[in-house]
Structures are given as structure tokens and as C-alpha cells.
N, C-alpha and C. Protein backbone atom coordinates (compact mmCIF):
# COMPACT_ATOMS: atom_id res chain seq x y z
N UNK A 1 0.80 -1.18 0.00
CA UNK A 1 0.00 0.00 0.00
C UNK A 1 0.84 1.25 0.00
N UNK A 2 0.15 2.49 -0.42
CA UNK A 2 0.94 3.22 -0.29
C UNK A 2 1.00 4.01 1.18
N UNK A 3 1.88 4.96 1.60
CA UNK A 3 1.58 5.61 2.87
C UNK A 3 0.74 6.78 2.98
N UNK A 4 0.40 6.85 4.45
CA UNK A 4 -0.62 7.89 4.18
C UNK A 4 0.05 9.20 3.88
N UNK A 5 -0.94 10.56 3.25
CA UNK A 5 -0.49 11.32 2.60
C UNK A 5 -0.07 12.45 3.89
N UNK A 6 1.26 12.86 4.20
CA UNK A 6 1.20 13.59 5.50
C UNK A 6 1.08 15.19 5.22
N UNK A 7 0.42 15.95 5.73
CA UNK A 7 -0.29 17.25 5.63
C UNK A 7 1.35 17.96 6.60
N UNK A 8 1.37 19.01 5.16
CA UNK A 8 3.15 19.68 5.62
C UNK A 8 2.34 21.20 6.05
N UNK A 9 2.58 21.90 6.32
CA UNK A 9 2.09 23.11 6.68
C UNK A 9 3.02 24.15 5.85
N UNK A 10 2.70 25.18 5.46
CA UNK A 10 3.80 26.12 4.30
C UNK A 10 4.94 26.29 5.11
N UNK A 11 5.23 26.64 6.59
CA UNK A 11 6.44 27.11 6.99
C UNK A 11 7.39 26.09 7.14
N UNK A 12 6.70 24.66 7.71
CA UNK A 12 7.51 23.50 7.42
C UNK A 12 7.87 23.00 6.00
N UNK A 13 6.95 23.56 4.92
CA UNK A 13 7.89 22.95 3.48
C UNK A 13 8.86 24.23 3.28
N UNK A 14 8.49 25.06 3.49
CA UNK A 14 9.86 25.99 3.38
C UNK A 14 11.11 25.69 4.22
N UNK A 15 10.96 25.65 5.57
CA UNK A 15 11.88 25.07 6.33
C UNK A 15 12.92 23.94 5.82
N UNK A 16 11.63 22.52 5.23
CA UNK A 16 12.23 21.63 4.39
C UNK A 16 13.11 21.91 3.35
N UNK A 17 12.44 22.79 2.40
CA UNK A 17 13.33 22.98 0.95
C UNK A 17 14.46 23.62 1.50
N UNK A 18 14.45 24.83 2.45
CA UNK A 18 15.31 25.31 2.71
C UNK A 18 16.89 24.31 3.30
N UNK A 19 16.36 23.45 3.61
CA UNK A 19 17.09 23.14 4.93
C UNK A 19 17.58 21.65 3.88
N UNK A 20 16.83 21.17 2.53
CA UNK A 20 17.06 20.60 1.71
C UNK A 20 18.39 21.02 0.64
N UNK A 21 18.06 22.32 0.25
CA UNK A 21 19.29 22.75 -0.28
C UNK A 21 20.50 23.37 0.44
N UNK A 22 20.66 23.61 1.47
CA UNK A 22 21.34 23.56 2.52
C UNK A 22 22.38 22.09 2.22
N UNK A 23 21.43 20.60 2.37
CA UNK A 23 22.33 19.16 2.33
C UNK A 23 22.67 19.07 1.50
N UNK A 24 22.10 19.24 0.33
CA UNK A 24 22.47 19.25 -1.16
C UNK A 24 24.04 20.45 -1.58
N UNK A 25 23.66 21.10 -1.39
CA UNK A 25 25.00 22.18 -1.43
C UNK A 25 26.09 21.56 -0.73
N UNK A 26 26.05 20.87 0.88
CA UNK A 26 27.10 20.33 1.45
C UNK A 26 27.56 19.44 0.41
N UNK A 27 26.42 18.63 0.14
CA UNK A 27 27.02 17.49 -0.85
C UNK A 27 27.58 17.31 -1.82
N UNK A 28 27.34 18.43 -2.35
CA UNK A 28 27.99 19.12 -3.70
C UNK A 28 29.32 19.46 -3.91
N UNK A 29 29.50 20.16 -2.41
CA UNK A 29 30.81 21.17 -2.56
C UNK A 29 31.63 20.00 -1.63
N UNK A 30 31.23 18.88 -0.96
CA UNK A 30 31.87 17.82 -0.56
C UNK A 30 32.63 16.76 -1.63
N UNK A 31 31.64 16.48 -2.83
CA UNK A 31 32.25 15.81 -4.22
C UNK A 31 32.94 16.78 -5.12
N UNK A 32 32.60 18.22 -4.92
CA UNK A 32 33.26 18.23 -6.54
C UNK A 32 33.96 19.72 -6.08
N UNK A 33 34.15 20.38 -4.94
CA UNK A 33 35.29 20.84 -4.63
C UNK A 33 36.86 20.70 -4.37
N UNK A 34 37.17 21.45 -4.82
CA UNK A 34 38.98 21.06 -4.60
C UNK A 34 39.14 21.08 -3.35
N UNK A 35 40.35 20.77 -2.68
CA UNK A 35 40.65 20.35 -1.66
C UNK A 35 40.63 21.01 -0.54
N UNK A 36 40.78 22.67 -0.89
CA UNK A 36 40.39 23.73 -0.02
C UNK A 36 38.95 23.82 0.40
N UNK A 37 37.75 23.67 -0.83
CA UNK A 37 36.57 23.89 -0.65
C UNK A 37 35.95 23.10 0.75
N UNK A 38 36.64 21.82 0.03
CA UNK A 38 36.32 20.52 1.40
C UNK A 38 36.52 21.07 2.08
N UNK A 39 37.55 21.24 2.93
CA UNK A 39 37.93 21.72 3.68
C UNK A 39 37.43 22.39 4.59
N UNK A 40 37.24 24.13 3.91
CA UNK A 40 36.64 24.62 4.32
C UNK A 40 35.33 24.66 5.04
N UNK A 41 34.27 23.69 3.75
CA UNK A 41 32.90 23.66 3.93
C UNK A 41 33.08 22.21 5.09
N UNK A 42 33.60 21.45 5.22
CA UNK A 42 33.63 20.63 6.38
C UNK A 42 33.69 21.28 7.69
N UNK A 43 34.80 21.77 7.49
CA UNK A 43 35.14 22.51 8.88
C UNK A 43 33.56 23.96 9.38
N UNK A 44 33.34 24.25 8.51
CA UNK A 44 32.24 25.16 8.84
C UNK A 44 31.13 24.69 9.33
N UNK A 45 30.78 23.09 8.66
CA UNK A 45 29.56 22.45 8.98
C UNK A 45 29.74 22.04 10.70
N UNK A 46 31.01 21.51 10.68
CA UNK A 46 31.03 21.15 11.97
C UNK A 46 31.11 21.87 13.27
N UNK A 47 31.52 23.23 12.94
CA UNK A 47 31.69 24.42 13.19
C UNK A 47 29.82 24.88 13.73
N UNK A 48 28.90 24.60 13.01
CA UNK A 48 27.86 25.23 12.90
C UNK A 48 27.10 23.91 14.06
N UNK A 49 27.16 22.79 13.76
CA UNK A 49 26.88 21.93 14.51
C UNK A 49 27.35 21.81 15.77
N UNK A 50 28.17 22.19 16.25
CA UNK A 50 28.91 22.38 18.01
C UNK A 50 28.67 23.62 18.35
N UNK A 51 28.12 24.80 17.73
CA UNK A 51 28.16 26.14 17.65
C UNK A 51 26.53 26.12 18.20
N UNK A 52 25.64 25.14 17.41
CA UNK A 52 23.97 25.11 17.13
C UNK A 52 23.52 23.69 16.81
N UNK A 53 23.70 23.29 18.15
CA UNK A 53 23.53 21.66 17.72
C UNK A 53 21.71 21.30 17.31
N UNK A 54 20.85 22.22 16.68
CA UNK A 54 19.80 21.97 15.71
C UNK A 54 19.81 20.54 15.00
N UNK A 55 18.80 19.81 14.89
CA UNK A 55 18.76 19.01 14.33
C UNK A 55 18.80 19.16 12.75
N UNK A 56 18.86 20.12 11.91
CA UNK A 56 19.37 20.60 10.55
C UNK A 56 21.07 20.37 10.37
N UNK A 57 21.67 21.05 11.56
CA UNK A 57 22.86 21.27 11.63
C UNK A 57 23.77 19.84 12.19
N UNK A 58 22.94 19.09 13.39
CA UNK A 58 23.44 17.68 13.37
C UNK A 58 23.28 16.97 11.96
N UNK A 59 22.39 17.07 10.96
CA UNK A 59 21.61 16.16 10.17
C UNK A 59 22.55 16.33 8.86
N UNK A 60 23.13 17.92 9.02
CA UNK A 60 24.36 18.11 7.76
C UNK A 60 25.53 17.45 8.31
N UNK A 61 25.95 17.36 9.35
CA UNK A 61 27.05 17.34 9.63
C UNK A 61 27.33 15.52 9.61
N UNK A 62 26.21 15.02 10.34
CA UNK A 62 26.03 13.32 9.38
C UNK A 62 25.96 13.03 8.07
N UNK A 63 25.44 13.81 7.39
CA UNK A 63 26.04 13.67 5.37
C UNK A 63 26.90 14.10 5.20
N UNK A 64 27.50 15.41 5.95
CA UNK A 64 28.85 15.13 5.24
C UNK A 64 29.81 14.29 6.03
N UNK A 65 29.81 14.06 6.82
CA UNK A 65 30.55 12.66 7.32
C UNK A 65 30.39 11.54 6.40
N UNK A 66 28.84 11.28 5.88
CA UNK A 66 28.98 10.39 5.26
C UNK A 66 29.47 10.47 3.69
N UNK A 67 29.40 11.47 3.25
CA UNK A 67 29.86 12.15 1.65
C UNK A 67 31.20 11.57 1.60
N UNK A 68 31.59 10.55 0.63
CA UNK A 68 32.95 10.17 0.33
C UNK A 68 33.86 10.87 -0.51
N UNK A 69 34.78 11.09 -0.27
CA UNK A 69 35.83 11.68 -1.17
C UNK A 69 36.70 13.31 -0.60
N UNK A 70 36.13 13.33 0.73
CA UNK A 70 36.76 14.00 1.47
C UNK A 70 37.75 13.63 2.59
N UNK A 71 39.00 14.15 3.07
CA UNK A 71 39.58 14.11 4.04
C UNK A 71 38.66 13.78 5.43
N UNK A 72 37.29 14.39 5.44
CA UNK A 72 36.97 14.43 7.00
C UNK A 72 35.81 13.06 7.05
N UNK A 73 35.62 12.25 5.47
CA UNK A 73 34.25 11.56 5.53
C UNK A 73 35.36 10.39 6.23
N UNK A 74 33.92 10.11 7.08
CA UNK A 74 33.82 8.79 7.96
C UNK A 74 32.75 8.21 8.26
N UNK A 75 32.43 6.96 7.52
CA UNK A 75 31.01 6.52 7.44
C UNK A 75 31.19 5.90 8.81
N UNK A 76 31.53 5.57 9.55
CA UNK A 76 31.39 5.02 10.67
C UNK A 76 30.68 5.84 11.91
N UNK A 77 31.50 7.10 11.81
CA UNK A 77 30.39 7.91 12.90
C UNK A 77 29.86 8.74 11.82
N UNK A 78 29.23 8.93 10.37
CA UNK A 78 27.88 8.98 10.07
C UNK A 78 26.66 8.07 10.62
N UNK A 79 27.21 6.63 10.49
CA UNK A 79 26.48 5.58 10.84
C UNK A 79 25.81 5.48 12.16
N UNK A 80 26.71 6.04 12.93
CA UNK A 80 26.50 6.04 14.24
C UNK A 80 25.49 7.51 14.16
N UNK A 81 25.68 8.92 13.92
CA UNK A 81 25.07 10.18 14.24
C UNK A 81 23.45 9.86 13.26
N UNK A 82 23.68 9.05 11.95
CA UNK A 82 22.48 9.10 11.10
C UNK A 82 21.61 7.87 11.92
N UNK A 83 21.84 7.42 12.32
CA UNK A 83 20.91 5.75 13.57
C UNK A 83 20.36 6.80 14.57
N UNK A 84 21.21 8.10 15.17
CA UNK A 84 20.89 8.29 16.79
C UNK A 84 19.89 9.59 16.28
N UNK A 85 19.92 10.31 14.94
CA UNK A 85 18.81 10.95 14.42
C UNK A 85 18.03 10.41 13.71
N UNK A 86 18.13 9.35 12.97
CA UNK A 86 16.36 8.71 12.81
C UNK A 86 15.69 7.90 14.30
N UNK A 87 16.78 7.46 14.95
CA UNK A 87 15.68 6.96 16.01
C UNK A 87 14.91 7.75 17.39
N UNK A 88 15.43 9.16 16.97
CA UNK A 88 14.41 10.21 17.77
C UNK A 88 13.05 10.25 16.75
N UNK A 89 11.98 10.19 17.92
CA UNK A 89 10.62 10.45 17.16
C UNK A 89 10.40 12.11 16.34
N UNK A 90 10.32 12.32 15.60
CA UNK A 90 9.53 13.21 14.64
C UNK A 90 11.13 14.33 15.20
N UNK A 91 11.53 13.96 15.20
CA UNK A 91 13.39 14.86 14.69
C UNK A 91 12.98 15.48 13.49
N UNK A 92 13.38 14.57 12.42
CA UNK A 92 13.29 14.55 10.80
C UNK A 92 12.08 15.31 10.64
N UNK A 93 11.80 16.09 8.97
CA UNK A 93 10.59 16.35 8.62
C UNK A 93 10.65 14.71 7.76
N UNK A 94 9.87 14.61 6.73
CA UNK A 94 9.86 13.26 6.22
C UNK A 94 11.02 13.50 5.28
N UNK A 95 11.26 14.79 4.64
CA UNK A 95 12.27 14.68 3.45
C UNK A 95 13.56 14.16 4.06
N UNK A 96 13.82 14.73 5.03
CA UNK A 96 15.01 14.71 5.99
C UNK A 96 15.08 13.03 6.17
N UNK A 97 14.06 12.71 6.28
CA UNK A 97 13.88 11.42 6.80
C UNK A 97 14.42 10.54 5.88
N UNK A 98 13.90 10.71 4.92
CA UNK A 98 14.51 9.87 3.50
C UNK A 98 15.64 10.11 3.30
N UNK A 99 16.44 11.18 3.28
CA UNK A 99 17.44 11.51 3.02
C UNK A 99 18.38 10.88 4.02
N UNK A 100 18.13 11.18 5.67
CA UNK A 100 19.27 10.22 6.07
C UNK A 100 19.09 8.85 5.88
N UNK A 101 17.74 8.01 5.54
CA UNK A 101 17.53 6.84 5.85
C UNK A 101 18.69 5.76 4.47
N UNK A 102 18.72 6.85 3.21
CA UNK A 102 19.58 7.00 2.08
C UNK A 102 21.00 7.10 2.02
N UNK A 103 21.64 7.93 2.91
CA UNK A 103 23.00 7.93 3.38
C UNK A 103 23.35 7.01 4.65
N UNK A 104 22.65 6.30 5.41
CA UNK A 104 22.91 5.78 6.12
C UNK A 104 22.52 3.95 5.62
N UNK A 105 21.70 3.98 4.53
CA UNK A 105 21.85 2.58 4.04
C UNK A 105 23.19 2.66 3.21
N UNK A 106 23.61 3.67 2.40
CA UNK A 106 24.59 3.79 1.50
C UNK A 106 25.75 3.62 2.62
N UNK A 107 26.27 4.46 3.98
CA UNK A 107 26.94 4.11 4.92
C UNK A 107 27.39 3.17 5.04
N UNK A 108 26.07 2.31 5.79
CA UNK A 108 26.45 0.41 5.92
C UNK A 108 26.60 -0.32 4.46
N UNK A 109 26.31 -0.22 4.04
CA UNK A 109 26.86 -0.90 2.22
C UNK A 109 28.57 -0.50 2.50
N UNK A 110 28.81 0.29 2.55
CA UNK A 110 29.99 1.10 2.57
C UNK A 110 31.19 0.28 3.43
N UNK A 111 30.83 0.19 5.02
CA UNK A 111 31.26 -0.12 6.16
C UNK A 111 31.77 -1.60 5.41
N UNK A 112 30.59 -2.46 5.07
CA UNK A 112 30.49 -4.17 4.79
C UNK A 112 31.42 -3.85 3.99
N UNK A 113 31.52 -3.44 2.83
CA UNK A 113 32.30 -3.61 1.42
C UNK A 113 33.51 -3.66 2.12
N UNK A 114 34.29 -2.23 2.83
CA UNK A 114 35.02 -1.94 3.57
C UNK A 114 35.50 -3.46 4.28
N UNK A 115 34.89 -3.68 5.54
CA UNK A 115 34.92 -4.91 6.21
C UNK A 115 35.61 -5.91 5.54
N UNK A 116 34.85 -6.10 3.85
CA UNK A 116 35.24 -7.52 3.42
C UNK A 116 36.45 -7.11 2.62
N UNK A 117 36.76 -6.15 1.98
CA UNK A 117 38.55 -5.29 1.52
C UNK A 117 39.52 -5.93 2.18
N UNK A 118 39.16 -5.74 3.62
CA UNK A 118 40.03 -5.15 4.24
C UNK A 118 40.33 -6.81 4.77
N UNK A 119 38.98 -7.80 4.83
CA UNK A 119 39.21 -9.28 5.21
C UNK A 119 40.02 -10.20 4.04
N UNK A 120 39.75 -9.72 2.98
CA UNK A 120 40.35 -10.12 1.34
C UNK A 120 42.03 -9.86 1.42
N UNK A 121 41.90 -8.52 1.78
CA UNK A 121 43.69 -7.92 1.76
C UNK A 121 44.51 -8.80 2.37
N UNK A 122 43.77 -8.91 4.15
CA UNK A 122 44.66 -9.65 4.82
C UNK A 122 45.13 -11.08 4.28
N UNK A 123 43.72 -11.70 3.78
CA UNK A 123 44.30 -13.16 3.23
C UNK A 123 45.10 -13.08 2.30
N UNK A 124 45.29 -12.57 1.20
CA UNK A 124 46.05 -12.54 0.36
C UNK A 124 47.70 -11.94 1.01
N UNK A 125 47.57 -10.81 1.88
CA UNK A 125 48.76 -10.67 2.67
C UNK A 125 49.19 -12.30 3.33
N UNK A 126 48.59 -13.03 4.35
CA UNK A 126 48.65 -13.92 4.88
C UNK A 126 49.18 -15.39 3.62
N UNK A 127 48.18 -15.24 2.35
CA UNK A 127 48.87 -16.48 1.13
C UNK A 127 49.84 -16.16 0.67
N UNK A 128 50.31 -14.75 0.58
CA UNK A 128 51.80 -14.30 -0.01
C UNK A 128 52.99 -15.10 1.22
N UNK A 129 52.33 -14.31 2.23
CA UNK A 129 53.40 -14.80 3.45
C UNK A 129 53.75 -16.39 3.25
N UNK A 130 52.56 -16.85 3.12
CA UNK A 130 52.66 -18.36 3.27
C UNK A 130 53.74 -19.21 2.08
N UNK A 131 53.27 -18.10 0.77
CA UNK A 131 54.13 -18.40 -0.26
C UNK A 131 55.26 -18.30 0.12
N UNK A 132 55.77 -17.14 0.67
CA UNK A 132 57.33 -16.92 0.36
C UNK A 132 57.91 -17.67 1.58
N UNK A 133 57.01 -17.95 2.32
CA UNK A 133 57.94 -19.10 3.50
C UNK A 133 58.09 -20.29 2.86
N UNK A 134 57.17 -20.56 2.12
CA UNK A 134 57.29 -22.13 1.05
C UNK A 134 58.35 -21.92 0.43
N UNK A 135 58.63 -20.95 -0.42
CA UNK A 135 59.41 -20.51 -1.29
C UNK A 135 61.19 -20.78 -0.58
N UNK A 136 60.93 -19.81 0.15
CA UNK A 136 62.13 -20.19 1.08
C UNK A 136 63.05 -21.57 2.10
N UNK A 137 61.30 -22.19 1.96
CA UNK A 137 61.93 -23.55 2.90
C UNK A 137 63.00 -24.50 1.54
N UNK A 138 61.88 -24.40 0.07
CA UNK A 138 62.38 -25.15 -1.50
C UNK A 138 63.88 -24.32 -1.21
N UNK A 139 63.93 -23.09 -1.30
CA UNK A 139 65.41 -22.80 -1.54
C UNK A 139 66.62 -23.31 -0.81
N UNK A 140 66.25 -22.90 0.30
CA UNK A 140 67.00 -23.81 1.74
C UNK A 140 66.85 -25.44 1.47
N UNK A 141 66.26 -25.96 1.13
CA UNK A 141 66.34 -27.21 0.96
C UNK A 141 67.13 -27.56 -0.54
N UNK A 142 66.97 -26.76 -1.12
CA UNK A 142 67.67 -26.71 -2.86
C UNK A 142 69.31 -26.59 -2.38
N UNK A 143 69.33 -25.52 -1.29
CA UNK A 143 70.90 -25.03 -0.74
C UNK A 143 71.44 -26.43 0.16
N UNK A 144 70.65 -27.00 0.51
CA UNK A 144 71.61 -28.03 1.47
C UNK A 144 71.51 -28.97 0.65
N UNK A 145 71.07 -29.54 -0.67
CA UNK A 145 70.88 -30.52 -1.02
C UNK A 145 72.37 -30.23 -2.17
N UNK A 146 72.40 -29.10 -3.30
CA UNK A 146 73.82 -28.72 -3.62
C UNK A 146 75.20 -28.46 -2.50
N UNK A 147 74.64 -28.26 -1.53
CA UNK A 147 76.16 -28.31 -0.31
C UNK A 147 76.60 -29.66 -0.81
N UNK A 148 75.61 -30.71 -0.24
CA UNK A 148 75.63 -31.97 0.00
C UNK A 148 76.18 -32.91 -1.18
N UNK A 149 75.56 -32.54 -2.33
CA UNK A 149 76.13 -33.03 -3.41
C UNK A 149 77.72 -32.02 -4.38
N UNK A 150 77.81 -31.06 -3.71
CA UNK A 150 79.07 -30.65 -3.77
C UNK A 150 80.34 -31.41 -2.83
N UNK A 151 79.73 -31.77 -1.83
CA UNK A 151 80.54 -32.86 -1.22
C UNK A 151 80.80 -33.97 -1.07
N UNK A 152 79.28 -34.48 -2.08
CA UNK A 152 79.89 -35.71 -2.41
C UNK A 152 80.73 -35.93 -3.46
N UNK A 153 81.01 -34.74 -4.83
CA UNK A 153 81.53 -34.82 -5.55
C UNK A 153 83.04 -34.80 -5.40
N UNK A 154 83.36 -34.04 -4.49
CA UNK A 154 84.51 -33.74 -3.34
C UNK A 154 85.23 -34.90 -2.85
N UNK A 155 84.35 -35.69 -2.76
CA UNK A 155 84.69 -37.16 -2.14
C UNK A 155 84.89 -38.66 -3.50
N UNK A 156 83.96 -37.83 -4.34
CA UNK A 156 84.20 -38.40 -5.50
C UNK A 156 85.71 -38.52 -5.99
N UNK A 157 85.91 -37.53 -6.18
CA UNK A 157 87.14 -36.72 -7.24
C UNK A 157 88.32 -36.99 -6.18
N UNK A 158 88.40 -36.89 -4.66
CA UNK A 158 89.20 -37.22 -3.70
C UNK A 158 89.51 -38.99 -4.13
N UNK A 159 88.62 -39.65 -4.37
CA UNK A 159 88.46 -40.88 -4.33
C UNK A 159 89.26 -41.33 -5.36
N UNK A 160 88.76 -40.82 -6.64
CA UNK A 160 89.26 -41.18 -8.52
C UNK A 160 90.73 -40.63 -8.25
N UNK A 161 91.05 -39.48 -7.48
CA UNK A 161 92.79 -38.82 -7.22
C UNK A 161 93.47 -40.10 -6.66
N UNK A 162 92.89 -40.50 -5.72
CA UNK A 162 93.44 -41.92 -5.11
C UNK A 162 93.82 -43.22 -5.97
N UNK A 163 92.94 -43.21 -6.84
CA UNK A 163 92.75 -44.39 -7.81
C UNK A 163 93.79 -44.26 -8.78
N UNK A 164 93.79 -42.76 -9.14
CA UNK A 164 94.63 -42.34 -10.35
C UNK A 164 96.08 -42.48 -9.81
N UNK A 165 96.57 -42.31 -8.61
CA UNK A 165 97.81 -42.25 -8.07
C UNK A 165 97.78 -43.71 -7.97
N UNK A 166 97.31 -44.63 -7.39
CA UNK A 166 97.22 -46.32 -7.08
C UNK A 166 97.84 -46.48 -8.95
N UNK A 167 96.99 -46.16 -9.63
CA UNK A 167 97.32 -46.71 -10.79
C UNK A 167 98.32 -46.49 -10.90
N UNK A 168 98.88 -45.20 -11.19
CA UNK A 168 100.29 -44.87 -11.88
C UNK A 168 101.38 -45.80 -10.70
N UNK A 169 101.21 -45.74 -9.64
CA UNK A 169 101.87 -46.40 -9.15
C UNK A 169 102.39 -47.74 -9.35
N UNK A 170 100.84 -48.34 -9.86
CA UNK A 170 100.94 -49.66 -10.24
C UNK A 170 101.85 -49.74 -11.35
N UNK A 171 101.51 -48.84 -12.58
CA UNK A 171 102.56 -49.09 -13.87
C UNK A 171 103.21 -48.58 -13.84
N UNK A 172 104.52 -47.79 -12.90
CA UNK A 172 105.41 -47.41 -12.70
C UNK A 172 106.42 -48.85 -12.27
N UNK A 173 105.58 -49.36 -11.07
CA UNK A 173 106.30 -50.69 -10.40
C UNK A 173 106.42 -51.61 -11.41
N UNK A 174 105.27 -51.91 -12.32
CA UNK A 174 105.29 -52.67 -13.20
C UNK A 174 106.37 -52.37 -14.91
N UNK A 175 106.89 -50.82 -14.40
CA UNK A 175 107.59 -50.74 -16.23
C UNK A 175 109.22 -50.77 -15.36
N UNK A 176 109.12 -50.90 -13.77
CA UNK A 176 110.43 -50.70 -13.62
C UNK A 176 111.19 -49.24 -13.22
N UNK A 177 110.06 -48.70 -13.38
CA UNK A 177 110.60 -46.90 -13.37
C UNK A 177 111.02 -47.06 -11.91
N UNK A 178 110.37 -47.17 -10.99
CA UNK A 178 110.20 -47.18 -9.73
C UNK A 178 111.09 -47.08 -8.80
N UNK A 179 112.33 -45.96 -8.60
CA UNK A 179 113.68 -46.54 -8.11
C UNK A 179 113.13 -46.66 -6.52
N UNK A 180 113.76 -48.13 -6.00
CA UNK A 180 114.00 -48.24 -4.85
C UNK A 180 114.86 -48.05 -3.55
């Protein structure tokens, strides 16, 4: 069904629009200002909100917390300020209402995605690790296994030197060379 139709009174839709383009402007000059603008317009919002803690002025200062692409956004305490102003009764007008109920689902989408990044990164940090300890045990085992067969060759060639001297010895004794 649809909802019922709620009866706005003129000073409250003015209030609304007003107080509508008010969020909209934050939001604006939050995405597509340079780095000063942010800045600035962050610091003022928050400025206006500790200055006039109004529920207009809390209600900007939770979108732009939640507005990404600034130095000061942090969906986490949007998440937290946009929950503790929809769950006061009749805070919000309804536009307001939609509007945080919109940045604060977009928030938690945000947070999760975040969450699972950040659970993805580590494993792949953690399978690299795992790799290069594998990696390292094959090498170390590649290194003692050439020690090993460098020494047996060692023992080889020690061995055939022995053989080779036995021999000549032998046909030395045997041609007579051999002075005694």
C-alpha cells in the first residue's frame, strides 16, 4: 500500500526545501570541490553543529561525514550520528527522513564492502606470506641438497685422485721406473 499522505504546513515545506538545499550544497561542494573547498565547507559544517547543535545542523554534519571523497568523511560515525537521528521520534521532517535513511543505508553498504577489503587484503597478505615461506623452505632445501652433493663430488674426485695415483703407481712398479 501506499503511505498515508502527511499534511506539511507552508512554513515547514519551506523550512524543508530550505534546509534541503542547505544538504544538497554540502554534498555538492563535498564531491566536486577542490581540496580547499572541502575543507573549508567541512570545517564550517562542523563548526555550525557544536556552535547550534539543531537538528538541521546535526543532520548536515552526518552527510557530510557520510559524503565520500573527502579528508573528514567517515562513514562510521555517520552511521553512528544518522541511527541516533532517525531513532528520535519526529526529529526529521519526512524529506530529511529519506534523506538520512539514504545515506545511512549507503553508509552500511559502505562499512560491509570496507569490512570484506580489508578481510580479502589480509588473506592474500597472509597467502603471499605463506608463499614466500614455502618458497624459502624449497630454496634452503635446494641449498643443502647442492652443499651436499658438492661434497659428495669432493669425495668423489678425492676418491678417482686416489685411484689415479694407485694406478700410476701400479705401472710405474710394473715398467720398472720405480727406483728403490
Amino acid at each position: 500500500g501506499q503511505a498515508p499522505a502527511t499534511t506539511v504546513s507552508p512554513a515547514s515545506a519551506t523550512r524543508s526545501s530550505e534546509n534541503l538545499a542547505l544538504y544538497f550544497n554540502t554534498i555538492r561542494d563535498l564531491l566536486e570541490g577542490d581540496a580547499v573547498v572541502k575543507a573549508d565547507v567541512f570545517r564550517n559544517v562542523a563548526a555550525a553543529a557544536d556552535a547550534a547543535p539543531t537538528t538541521s545542523n546535526q543532520l548536515n554534519l552526518a552527510l557530510a561525514l557520510a559524503t565520500p571523497g573527502h579528508p573528514a568523511s567517515n562513514p562510521a560515525e555517520a552511521q553512528r550520528r544518522l541511527s541516533e537521528l532517525l531513532a528520535r521520534d519526529n526529529a526529521l521532517l519526512p524529506d530529511e527522513r529519506v534523506l538520512a535513511l539514504l545515506h545511512l543505508k549507503d553508509v552500511e553498504q559502505r562499512l560491509i564492502l570496507d569490512a570484506e577489503a580489508e578481510r580479502l587484503q589480509r588473506a592474500a597478505q597472509a597467502a603471499t606470506a605463506q608463499r614466500n615461506d614455502q618458497n624459502a623452505q624449497r630454496l634452503q632445501a635446494a641449498l643443502d641438497e647442492n652443499r651436499q652433493l658438492r661434497q659428495q663430488l669432493d669425495e668423489a674426485r678425492a676418491k678417482l685422485d686416489a685411484i689415479t695415483n694407485i694406478e700410476r703407481s701400479i705401472r710405474e712398479r710394473e715398467s720398472g721406473t720405480n727406483p728403490k
